[in-house]
Protein backbone atom coordinates (compact mmCIF):
# COMPACT_ATOMS: atom_id res chain seq x y z
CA UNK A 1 0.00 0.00 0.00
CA UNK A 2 0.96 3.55 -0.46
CA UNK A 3 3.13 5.27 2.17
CA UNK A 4 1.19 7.58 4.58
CA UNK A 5 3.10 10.80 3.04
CA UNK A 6 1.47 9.44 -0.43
CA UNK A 7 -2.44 9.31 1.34
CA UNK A 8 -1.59 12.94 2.63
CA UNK A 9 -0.88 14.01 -0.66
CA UNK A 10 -3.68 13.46 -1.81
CA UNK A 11 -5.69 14.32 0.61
CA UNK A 12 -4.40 17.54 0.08
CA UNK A 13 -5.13 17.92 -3.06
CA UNK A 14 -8.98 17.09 -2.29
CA UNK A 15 -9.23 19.82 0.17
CA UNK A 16 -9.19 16.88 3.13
CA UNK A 17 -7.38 18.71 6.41
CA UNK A 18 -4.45 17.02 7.40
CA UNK A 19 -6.00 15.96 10.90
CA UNK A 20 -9.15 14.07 8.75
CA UNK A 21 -6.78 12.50 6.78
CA UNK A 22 -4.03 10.87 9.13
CA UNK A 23 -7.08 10.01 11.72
CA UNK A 24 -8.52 8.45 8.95
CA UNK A 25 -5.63 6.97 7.68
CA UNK A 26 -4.58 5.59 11.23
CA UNK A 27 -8.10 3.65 12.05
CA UNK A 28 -7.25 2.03 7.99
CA UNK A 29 -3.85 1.20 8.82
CA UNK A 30 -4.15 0.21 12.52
CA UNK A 31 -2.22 -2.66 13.43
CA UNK A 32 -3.87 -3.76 16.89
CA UNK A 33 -7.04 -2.15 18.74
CA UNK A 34 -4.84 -0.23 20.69
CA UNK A 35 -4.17 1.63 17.82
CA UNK A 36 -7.41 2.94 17.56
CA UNK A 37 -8.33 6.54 18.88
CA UNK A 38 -10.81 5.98 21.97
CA UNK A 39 -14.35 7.38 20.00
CA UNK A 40 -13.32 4.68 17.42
CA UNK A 41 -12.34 2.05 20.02
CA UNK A 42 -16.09 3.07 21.58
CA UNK A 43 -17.98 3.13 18.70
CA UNK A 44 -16.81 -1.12 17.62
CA UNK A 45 -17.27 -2.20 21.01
CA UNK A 46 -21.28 -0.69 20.75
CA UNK A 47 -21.80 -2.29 17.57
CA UNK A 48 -22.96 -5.76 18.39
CA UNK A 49 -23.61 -8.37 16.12
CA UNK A 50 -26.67 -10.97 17.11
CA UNK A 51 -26.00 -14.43 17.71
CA UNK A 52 -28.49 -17.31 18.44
CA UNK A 53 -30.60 -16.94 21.87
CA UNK A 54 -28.03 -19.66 23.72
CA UNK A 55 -25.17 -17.60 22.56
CA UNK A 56 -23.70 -14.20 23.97
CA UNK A 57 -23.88 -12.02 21.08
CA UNK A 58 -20.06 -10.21 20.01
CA UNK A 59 -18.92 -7.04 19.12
CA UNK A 60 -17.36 -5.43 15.94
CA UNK A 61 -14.35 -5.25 18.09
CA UNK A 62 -14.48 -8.99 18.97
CA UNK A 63 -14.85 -9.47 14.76
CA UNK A 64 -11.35 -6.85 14.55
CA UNK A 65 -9.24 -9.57 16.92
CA UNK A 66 -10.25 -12.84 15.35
CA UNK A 67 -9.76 -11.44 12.08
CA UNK A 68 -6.95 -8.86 12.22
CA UNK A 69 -7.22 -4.63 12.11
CA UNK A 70 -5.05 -3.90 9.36
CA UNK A 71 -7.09 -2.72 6.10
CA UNK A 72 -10.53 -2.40 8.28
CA UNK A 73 -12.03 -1.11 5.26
CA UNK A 74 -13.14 -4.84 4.38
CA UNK A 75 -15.76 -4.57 6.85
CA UNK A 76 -17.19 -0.96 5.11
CA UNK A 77 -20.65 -1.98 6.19
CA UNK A 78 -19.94 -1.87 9.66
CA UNK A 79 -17.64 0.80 10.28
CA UNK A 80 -18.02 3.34 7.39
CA UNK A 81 -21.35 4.77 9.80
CA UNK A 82 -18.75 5.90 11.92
CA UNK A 83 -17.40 7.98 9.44
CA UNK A 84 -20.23 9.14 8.10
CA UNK A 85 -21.55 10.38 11.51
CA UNK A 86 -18.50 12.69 11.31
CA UNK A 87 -18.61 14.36 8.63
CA UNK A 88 -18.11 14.21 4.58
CA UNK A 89 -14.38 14.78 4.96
CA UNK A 90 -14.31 12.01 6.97
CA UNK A 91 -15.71 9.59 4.16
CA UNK A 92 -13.91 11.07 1.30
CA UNK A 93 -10.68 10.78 3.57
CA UNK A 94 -12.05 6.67 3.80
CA UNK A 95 -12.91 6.61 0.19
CA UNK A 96 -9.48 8.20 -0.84
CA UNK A 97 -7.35 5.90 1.25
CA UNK A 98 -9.12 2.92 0.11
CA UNK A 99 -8.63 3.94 -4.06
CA UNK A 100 -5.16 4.60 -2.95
CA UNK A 101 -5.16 1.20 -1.75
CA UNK A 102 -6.46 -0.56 -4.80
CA UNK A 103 -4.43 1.73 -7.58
CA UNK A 104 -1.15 -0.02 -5.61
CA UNK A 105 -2.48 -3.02 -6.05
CA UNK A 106 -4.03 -3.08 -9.48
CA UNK A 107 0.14 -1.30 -10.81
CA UNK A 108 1.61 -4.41 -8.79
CA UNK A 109 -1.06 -7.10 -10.26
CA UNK A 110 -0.39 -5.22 -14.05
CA UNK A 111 3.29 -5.61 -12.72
CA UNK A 112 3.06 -9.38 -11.85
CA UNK A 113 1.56 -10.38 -15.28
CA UNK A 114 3.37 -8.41 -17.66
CA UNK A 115 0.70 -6.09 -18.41
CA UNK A 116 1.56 -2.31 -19.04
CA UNK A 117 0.80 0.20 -16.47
C-alpha cells in the first residue's frame, strides 16, 4: 500500500485537512485495537452483532481480533457509519485511502503479469 506521506498528498489535493486524513488513515492502517483513537475504540465495542438466543452475542471489536485490524475497510458496512456520523471529509478521507489502496495493487497485479501500467 501507499506510504502515509502518499495518502496525505492526496488528501491535500482534495481539500481533506491534514488531521481528517491521518485520523482516517490511522483507524485504515491500525495494526492492533490499541491503535485505535478511543471514539473509534467506543464506537466497535457498541456495535454488536446478534448471535443465536443460547449464545452471547459479540462485538465489531471482537470481529477486529479474530480477524486482524489492518485494512478495516473490508468490513465498510460496519464501520463506514462511523465515518459518516462525522462528517463528509471524513468519508472522502475513507474513500481516498481505500482507491489509494487498490491503484497499488491493481500497478503491482499489471506488474506481476506483464501487463503495461
Amino acid at each position: 500500500m501507499p506510504e502515509w506521506k502518499i495518502h496525505m498528498k492526496w488528501s491535500k489535493k482534495m481539500g481533506i485537512p491534514d488531521n481528517i486524513a491521518g485520523y482516517t488513515n490511522g483507524i485504515i492502517d491500525a495494526k492492533k485495537l490499541e491503535d485505535y483513537p478511543e471514539d473509534f475504540a467506543k464506537y466497535i465495542n457498541k456495535v454488536e452483532f446478534p448471535r443465536p438466543k443460547d449464545r452471547m452475542p459479540f462485538s465489531l471489536a471482537d470481529l477486529l481480533v479474530t480477524f486482524g485490524t489492518h485494512d478495516v475497510t473490508k468490513m465498510k458496512r460496519e464501520v463506514l457509519p462511523f465515518f459518516q456520523r462525522k462528517g463528509d471529509a471524513y468519508v472522502k478521507a475513507w474513500y481516498l485511502h481505500m482507491v489509494l489502496d487498490y491503484l497499488v495493487k491493481l500497478k503491482d497485479w499489471m506488474k506481476n503479469t506483464g501487463g503495461e501500467y
